[in-house]
PDB file of N, CA and C in Angstrom:
ATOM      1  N   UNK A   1       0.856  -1.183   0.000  1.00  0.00           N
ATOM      2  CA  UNK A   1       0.000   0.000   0.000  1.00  0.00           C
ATOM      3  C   UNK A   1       0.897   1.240   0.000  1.00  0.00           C
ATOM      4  N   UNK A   2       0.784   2.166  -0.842  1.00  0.00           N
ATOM      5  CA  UNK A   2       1.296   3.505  -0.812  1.00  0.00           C
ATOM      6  C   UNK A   2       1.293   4.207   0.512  1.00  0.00           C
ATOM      7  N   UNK A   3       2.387   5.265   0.526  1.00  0.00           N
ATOM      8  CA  UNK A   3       1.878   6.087   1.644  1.00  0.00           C
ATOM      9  C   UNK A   3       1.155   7.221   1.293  1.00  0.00           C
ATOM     10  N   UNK A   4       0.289   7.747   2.114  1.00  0.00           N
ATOM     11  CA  UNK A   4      -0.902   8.666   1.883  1.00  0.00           C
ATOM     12  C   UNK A   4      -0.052   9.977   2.249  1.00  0.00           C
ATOM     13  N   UNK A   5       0.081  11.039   1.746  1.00  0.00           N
ATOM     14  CA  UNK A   5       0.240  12.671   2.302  1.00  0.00           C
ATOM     15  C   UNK A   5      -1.192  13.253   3.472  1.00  0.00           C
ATOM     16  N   UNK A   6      -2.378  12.951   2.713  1.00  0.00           N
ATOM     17  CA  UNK A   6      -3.366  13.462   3.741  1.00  0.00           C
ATOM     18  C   UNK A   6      -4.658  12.548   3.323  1.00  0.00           C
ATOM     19  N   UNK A   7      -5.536  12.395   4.481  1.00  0.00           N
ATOM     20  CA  UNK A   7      -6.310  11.694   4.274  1.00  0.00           C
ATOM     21  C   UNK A   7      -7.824  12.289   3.266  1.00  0.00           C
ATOM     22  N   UNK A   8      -8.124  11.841   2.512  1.00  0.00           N
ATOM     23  CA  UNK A   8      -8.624  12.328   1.399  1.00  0.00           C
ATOM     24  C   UNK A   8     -10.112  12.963   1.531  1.00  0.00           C
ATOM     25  N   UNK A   9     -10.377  12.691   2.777  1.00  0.00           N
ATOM     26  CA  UNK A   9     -11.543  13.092   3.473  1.00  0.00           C
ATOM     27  C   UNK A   9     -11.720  13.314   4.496  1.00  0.00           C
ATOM     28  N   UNK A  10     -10.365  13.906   4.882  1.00  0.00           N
ATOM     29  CA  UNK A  10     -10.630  14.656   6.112  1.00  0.00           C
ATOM     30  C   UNK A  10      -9.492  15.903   6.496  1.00  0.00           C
ATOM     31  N   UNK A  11     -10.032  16.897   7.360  1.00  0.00           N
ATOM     32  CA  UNK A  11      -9.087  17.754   7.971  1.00  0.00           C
ATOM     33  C   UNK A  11      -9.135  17.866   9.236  1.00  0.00           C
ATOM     34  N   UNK A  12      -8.379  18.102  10.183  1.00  0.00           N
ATOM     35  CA  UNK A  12      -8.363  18.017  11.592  1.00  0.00           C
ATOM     36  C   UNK A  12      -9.425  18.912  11.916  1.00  0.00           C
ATOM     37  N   UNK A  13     -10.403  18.631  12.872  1.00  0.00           N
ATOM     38  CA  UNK A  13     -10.943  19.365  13.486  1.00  0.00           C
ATOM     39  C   UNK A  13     -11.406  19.184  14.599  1.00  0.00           C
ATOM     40  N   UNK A  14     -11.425  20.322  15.640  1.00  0.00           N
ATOM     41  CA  UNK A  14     -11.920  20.226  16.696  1.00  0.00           C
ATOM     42  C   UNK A  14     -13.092  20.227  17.083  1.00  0.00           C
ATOM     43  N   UNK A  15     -13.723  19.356  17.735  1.00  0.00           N
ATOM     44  CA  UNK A  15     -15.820  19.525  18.010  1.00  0.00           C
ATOM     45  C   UNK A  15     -15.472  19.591  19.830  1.00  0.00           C
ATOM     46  N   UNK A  16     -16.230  20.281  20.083  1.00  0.00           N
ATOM     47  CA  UNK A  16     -16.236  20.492  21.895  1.00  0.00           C
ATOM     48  C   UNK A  16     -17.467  19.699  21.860  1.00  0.00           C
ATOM     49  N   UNK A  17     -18.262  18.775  23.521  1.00  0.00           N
ATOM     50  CA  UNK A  17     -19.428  19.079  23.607  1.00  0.00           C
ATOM     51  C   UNK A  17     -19.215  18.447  24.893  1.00  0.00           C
ATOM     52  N   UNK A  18     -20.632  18.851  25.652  1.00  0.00           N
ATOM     53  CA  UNK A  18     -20.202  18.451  27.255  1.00  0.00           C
ATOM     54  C   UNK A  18     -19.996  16.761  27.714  1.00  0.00           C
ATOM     55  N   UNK A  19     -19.483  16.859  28.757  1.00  0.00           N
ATOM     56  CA  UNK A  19     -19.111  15.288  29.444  1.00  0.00           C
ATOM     57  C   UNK A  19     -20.563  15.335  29.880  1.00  0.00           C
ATOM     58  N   UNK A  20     -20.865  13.941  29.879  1.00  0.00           N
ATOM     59  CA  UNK A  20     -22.256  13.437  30.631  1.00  0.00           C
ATOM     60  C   UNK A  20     -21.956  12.968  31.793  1.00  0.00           C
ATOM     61  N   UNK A  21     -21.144  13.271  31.922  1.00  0.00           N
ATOM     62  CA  UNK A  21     -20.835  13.290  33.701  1.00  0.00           C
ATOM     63  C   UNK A  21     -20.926  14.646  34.670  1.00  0.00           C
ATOM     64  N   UNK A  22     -20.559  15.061  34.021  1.00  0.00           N
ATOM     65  CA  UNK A  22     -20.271  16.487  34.920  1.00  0.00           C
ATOM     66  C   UNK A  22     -20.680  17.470  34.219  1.00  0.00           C
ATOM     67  N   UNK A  23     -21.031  17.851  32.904  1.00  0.00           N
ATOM     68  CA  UNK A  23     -21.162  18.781  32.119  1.00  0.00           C
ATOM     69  C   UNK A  23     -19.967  19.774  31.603  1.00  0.00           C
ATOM     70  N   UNK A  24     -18.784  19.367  32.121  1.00  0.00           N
ATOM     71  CA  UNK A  24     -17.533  20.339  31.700  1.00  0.00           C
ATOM     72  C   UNK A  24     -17.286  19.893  29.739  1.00  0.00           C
ATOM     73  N   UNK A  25     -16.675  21.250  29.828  1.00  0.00           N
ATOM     74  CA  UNK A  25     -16.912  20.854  28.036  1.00  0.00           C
ATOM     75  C   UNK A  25     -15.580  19.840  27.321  1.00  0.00           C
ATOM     76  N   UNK A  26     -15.571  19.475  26.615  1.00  0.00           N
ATOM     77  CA  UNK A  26     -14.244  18.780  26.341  1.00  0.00           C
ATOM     78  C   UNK A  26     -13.958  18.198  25.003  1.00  0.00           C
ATOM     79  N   UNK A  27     -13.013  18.322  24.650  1.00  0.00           N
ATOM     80  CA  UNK A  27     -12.392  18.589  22.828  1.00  0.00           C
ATOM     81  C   UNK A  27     -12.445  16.953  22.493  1.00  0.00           C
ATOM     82  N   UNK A  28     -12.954  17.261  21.033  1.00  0.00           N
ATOM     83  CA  UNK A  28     -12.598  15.747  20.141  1.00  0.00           C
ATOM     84  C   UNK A  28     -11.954  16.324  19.063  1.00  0.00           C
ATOM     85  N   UNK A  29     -10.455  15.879  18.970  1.00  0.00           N
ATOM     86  CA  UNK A  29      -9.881  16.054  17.677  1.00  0.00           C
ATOM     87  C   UNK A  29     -10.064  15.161  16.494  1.00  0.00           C
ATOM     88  N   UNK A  30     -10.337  15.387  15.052  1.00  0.00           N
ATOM     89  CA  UNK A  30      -9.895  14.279  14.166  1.00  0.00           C
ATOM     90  C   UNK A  30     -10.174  12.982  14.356  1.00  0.00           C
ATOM     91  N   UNK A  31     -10.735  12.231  14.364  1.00  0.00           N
ATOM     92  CA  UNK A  31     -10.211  10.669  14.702  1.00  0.00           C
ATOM     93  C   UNK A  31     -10.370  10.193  16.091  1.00  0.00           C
ATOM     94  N   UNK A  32     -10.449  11.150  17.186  1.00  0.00           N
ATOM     95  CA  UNK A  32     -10.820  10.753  18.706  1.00  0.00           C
ATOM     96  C   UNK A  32     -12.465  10.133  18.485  1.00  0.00           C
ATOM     97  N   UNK A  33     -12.248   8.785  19.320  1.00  0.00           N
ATOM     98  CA  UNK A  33     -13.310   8.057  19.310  1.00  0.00           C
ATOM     99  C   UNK A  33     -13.837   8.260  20.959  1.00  0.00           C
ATOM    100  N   UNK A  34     -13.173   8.524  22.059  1.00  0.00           N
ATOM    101  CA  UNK A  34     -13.415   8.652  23.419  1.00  0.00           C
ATOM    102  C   UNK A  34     -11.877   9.464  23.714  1.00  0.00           C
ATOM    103  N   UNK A  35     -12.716  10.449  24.569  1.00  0.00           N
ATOM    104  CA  UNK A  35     -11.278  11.113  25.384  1.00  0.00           C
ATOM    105  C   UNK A  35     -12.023  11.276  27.113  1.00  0.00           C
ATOM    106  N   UNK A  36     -10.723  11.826  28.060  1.00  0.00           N
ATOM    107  CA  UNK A  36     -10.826  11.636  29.065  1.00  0.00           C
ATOM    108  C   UNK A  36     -10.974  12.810  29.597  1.00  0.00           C
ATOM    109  N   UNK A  37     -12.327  13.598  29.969  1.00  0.00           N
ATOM    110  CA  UNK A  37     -12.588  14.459  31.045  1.00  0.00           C
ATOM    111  C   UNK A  37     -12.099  15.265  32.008  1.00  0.00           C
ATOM    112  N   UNK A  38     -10.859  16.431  31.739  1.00  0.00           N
ATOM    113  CA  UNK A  38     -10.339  16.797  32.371  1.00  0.00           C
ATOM    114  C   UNK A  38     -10.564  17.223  33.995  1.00  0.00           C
ATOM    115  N   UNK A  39     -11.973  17.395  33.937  1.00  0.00           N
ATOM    116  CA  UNK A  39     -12.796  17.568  34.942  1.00  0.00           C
ATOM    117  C   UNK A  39     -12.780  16.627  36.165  1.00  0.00           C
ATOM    118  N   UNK A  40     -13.711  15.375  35.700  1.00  0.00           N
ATOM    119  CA  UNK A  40     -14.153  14.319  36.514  1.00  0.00           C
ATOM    120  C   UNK A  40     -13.186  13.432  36.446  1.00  0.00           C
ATOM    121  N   UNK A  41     -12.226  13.219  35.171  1.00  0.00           N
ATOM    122  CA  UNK A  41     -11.492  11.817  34.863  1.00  0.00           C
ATOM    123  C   UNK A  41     -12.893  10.782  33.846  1.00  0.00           C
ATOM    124  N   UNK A  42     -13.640  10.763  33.447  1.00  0.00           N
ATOM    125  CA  UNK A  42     -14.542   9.880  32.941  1.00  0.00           C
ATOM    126  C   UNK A  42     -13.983  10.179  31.401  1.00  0.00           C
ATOM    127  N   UNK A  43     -14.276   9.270  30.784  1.00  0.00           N
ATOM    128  CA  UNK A  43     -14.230   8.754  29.536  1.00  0.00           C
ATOM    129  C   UNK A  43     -15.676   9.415  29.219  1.00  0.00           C
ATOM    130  N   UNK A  44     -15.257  10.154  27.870  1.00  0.00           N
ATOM    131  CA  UNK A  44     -16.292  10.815  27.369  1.00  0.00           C
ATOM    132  C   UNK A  44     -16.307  10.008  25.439  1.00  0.00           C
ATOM    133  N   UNK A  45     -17.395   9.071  25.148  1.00  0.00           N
ATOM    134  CA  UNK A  45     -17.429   8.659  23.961  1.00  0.00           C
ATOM    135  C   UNK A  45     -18.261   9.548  23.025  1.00  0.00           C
ATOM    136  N   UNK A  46     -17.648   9.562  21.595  1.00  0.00           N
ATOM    137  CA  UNK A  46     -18.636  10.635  20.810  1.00  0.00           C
ATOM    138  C   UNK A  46     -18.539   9.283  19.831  1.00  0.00           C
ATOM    139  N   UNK A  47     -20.286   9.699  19.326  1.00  0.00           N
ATOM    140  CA  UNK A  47     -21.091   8.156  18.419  1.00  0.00           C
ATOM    141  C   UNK A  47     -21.449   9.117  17.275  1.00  0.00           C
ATOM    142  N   UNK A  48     -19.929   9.077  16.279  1.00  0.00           N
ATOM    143  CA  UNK A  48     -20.516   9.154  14.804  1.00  0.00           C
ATOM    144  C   UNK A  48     -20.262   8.141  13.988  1.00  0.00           C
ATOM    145  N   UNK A  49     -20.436   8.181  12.691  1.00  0.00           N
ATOM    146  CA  UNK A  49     -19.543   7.284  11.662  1.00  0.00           C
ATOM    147  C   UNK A  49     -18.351   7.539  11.457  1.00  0.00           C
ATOM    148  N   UNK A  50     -17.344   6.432  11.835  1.00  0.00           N
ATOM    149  CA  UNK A  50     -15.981   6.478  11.599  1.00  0.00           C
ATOM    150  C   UNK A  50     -15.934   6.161   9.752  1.00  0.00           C
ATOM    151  N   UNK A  51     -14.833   6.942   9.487  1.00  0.00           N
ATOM    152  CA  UNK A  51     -14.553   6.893   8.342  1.00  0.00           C
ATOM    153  C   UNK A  51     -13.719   5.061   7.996  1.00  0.00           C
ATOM    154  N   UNK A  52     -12.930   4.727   9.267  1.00  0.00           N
ATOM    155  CA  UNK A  52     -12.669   3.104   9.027  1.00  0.00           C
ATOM    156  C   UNK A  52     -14.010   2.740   8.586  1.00  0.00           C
ATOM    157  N   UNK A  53     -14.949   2.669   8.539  1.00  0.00           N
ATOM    158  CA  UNK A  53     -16.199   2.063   8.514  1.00  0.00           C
ATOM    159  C   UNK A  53     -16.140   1.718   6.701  1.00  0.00           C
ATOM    160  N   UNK A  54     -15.894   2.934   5.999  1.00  0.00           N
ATOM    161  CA  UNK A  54     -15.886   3.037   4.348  1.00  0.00           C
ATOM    162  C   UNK A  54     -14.751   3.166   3.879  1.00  0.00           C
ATOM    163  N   UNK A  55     -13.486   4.033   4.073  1.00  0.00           N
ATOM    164  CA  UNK A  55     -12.453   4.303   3.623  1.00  0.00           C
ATOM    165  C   UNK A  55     -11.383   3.089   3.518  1.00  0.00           C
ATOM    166  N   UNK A  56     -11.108   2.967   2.296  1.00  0.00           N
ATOM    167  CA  UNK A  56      -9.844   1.896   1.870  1.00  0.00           C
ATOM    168  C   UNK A  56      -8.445   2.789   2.495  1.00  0.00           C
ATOM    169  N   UNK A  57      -8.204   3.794   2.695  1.00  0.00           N
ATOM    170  CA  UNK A  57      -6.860   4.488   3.433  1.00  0.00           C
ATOM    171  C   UNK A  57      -7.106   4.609   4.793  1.00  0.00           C
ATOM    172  N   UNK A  58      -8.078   4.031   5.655  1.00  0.00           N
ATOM    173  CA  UNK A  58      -8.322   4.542   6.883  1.00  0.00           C
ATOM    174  C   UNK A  58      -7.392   3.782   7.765  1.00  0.00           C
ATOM    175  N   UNK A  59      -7.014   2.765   7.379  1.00  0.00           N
ATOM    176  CA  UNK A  59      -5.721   1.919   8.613  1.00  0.00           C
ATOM    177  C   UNK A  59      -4.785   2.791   8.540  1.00  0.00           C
ATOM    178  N   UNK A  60      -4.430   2.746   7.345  1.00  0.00           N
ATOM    179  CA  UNK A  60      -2.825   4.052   7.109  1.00  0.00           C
ATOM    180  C   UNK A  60      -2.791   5.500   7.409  1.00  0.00           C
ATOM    181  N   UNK A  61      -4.513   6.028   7.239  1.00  0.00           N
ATOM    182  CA  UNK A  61      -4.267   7.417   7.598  1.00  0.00           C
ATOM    183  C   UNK A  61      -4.035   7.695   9.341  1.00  0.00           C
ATOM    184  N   UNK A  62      -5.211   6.389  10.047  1.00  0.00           N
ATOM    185  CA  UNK A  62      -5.769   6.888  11.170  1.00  0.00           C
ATOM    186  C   UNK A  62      -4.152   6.386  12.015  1.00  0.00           C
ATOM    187  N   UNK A  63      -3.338   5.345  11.380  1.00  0.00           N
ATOM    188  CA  UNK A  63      -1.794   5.130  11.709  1.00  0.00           C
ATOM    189  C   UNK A  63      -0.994   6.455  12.029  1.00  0.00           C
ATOM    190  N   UNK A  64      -0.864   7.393  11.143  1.00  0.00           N
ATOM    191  CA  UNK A  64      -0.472   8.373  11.009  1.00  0.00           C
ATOM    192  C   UNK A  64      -1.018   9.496  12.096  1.00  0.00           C
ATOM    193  N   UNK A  65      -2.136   9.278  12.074  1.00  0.00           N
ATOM    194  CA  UNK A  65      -2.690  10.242  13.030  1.00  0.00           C
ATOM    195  C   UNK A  65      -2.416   9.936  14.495  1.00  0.00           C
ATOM    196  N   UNK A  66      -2.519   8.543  14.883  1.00  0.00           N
ATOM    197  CA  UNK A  66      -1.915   8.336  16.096  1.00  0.00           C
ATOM    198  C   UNK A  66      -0.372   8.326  16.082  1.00  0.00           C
ATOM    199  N   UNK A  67       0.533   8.257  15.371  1.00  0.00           N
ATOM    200  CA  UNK A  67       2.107   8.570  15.746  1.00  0.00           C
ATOM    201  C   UNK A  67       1.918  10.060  15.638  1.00  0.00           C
ATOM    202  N   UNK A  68       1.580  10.741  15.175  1.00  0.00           N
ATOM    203  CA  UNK A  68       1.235  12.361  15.236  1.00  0.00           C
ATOM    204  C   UNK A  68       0.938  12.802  16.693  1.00  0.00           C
ATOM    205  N   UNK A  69       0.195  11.937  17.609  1.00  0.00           N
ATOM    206  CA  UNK A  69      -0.515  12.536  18.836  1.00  0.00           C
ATOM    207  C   UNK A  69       0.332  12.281  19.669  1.00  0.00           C
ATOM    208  N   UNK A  70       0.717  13.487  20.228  1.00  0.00           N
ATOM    209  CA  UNK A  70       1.607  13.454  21.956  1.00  0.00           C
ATOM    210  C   UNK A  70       1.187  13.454  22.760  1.00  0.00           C
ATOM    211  N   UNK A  71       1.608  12.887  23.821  1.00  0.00           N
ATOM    212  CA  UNK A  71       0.880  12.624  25.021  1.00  0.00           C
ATOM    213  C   UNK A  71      -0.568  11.591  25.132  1.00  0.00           C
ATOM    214  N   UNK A  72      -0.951  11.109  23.918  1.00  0.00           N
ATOM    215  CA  UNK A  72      -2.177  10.314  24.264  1.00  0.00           C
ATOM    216  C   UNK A  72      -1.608   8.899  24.955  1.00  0.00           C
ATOM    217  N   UNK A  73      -2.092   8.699  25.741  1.00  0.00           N
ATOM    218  CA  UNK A  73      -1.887   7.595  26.583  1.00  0.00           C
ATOM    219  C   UNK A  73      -2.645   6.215  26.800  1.00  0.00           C
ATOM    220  N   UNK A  74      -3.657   6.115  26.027  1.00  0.00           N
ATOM    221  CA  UNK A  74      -4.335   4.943  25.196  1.00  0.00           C
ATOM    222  C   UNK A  74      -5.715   5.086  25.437  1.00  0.00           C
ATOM    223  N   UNK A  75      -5.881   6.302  25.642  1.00  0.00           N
ATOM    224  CA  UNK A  75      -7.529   6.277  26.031  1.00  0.00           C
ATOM    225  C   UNK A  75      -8.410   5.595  25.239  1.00  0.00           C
TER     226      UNK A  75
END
């Protein structure tokens, strides 16, 4: 498989929306499927369609996107 420059359907973006725990607000970048609540500590999941779902580049892009991320710690 080639390597990809950018993923062909997508650009990074940030969506905020509150934790259902606590209501504090909290960022989904790109490709975040669950992040962790700076607030409470809870795992906050956001339920859209992942692009793995359709995309033939999505192992290689979403690869890329996690060696890209610092500090994520396996949430």
């Amino acid at each position: 498989m080639s390597k990809i420059r950018k993923c062909p359907g997508s650009e990074v973006q940030i969506e905020e929306a509150p934790c259902p725990h606590c209501g504090e607000m909290v960022e989904f970048f790109t490709g975040d499927k669950k992040v962790k609540c700076s607030n409470c500590k809870n795992l906050v999941f956001r339920d859209i369609n992942w692009c793995q779902d359709y995309c033939p580049y999505a192992k290689e892009c979403l690869g890329q996107l996690d060696k890209g991320r610092k500090g994520d710690k396996g949430l």
